[in-house]
C-alpha atoms as a PDB file:
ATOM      1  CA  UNK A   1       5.839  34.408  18.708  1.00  0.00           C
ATOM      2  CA  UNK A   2       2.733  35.482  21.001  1.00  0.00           C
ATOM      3  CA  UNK A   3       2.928  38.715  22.274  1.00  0.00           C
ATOM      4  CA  UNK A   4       0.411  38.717  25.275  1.00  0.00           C
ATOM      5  CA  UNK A   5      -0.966  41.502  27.854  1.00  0.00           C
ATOM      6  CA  UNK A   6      -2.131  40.180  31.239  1.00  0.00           C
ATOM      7  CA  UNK A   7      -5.609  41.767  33.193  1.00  0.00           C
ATOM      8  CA  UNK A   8      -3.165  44.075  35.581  1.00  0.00           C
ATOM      9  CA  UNK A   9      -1.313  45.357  32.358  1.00  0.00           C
ATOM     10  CA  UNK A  10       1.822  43.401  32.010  1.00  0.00           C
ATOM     11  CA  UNK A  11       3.305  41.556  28.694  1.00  0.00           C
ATOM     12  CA  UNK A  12       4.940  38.699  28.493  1.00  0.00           C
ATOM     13  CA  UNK A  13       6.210  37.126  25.032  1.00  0.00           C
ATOM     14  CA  UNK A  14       5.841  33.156  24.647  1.00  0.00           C
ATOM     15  CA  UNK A  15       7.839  31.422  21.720  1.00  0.00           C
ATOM     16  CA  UNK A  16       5.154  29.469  19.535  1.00  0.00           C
ATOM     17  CA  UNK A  17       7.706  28.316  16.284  1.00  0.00           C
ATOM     18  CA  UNK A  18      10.506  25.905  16.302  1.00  0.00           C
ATOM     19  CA  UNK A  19      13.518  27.912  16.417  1.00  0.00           C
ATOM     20  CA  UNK A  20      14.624  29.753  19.659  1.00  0.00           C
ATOM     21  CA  UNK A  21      14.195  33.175  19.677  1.00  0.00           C
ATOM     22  CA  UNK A  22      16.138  35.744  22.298  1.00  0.00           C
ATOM     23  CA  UNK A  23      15.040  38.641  24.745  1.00  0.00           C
ATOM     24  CA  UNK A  24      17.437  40.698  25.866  1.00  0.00           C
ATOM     25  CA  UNK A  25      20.103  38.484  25.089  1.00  0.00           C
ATOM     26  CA  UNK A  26      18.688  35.277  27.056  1.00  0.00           C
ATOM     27  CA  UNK A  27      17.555  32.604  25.013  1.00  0.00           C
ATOM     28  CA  UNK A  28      13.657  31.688  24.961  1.00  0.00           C
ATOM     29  CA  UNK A  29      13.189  28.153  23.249  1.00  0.00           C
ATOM     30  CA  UNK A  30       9.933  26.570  21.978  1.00  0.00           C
ATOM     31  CA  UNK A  31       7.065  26.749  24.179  1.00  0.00           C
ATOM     32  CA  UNK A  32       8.979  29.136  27.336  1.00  0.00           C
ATOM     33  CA  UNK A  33       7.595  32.327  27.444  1.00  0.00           C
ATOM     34  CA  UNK A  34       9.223  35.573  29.156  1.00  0.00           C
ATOM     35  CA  UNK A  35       7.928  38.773  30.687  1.00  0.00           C
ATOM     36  CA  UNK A  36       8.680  41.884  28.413  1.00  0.00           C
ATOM     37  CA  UNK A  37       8.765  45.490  29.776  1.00  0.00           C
ATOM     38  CA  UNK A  38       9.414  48.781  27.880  1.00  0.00           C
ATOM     39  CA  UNK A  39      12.775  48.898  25.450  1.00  0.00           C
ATOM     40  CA  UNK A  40      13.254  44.732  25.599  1.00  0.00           C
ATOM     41  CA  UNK A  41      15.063  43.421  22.532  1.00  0.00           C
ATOM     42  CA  UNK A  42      13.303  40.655  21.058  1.00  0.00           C
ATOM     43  CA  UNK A  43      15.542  39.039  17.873  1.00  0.00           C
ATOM     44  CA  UNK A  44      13.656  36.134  15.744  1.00  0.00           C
ATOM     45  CA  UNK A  45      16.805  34.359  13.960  1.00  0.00           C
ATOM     46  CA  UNK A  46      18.324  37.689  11.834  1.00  0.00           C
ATOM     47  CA  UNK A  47      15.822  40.449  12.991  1.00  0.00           C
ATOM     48  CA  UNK A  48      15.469  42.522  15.497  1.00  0.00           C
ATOM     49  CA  UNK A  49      12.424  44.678  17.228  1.00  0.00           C
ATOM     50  CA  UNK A  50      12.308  46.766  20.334  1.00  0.00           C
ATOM     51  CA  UNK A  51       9.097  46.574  22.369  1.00  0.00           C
ATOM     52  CA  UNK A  52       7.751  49.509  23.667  1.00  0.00           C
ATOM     53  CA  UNK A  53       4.841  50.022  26.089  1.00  0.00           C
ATOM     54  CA  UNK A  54       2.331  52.980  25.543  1.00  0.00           C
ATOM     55  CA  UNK A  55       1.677  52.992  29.565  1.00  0.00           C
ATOM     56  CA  UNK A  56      -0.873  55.958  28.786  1.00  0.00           C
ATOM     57  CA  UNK A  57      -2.893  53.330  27.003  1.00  0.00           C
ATOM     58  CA  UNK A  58      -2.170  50.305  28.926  1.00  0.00           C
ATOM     59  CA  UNK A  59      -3.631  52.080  31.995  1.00  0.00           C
ATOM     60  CA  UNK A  60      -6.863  53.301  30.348  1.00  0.00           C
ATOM     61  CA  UNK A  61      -7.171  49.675  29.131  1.00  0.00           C
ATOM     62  CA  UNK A  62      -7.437  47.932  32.371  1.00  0.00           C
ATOM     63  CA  UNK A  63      -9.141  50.631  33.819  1.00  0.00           C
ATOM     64  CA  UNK A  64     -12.060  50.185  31.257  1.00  0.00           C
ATOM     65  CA  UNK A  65     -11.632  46.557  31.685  1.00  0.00           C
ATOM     66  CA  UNK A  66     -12.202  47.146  35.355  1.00  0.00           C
ATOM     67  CA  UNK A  67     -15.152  48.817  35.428  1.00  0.00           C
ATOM     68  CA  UNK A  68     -16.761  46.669  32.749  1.00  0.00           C
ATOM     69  CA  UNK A  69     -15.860  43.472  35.245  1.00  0.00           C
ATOM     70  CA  UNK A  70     -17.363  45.547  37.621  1.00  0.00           C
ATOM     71  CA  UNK A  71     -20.633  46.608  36.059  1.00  0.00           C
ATOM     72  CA  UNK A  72     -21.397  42.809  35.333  1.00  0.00           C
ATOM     73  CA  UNK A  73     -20.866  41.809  38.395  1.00  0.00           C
ATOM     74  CA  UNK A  74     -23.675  44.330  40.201  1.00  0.00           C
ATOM     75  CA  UNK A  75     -25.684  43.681  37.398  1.00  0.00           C
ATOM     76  CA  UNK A  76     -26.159  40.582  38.785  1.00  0.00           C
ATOM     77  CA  UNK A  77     -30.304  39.849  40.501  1.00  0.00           C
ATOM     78  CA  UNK A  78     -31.258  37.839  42.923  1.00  0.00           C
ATOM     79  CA  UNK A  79     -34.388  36.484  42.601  1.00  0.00           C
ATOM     80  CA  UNK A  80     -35.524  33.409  45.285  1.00  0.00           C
ATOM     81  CA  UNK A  81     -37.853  31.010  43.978  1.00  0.00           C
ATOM     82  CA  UNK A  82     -41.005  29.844  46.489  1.00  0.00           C
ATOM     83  CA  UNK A  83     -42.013  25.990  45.839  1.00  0.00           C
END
């Protein structure tokens, strides 16, 4: 399984081995993917996890990654060449 965050902060869990695998009771097979939010139950054939989102984190994240886009993107310098 892939576990995956987007750039605005969401998750979304893709199913990379050959057995299905189920979140919150709906079955993902081989190669589907589906979105995951805070307390889904993912179960991979006898076990069970509960994924949780640290929002706290996940918003200081893309915030960073925000202003980082940002800062190379002004960084940028025109310069126009004369033959």
């Amino acid at each position: 399984a892939l576990i995956k965050m987007e750039q605005d902060g969401s998750f979304f869990l893709k199913n990379l081995g050959k057995s299905s695998m189920f979140l919150n009771g709906k079955e993902i097979a081989t190669g589907q993917a589906g979105s995951l939010s805070s307390s889904s139950l993912i179960e991979i054939r006898e076990m069970a996890f509960v994924f949780e989102i640290n929002h706290k984190s996940v918003r200081e994240y893309v915030e960073n990654a925000t202003k980082r886009n940002q800062e190379k993107n002004t960084n940028f310098e025109w310069s126009e060449r004369v033959p």
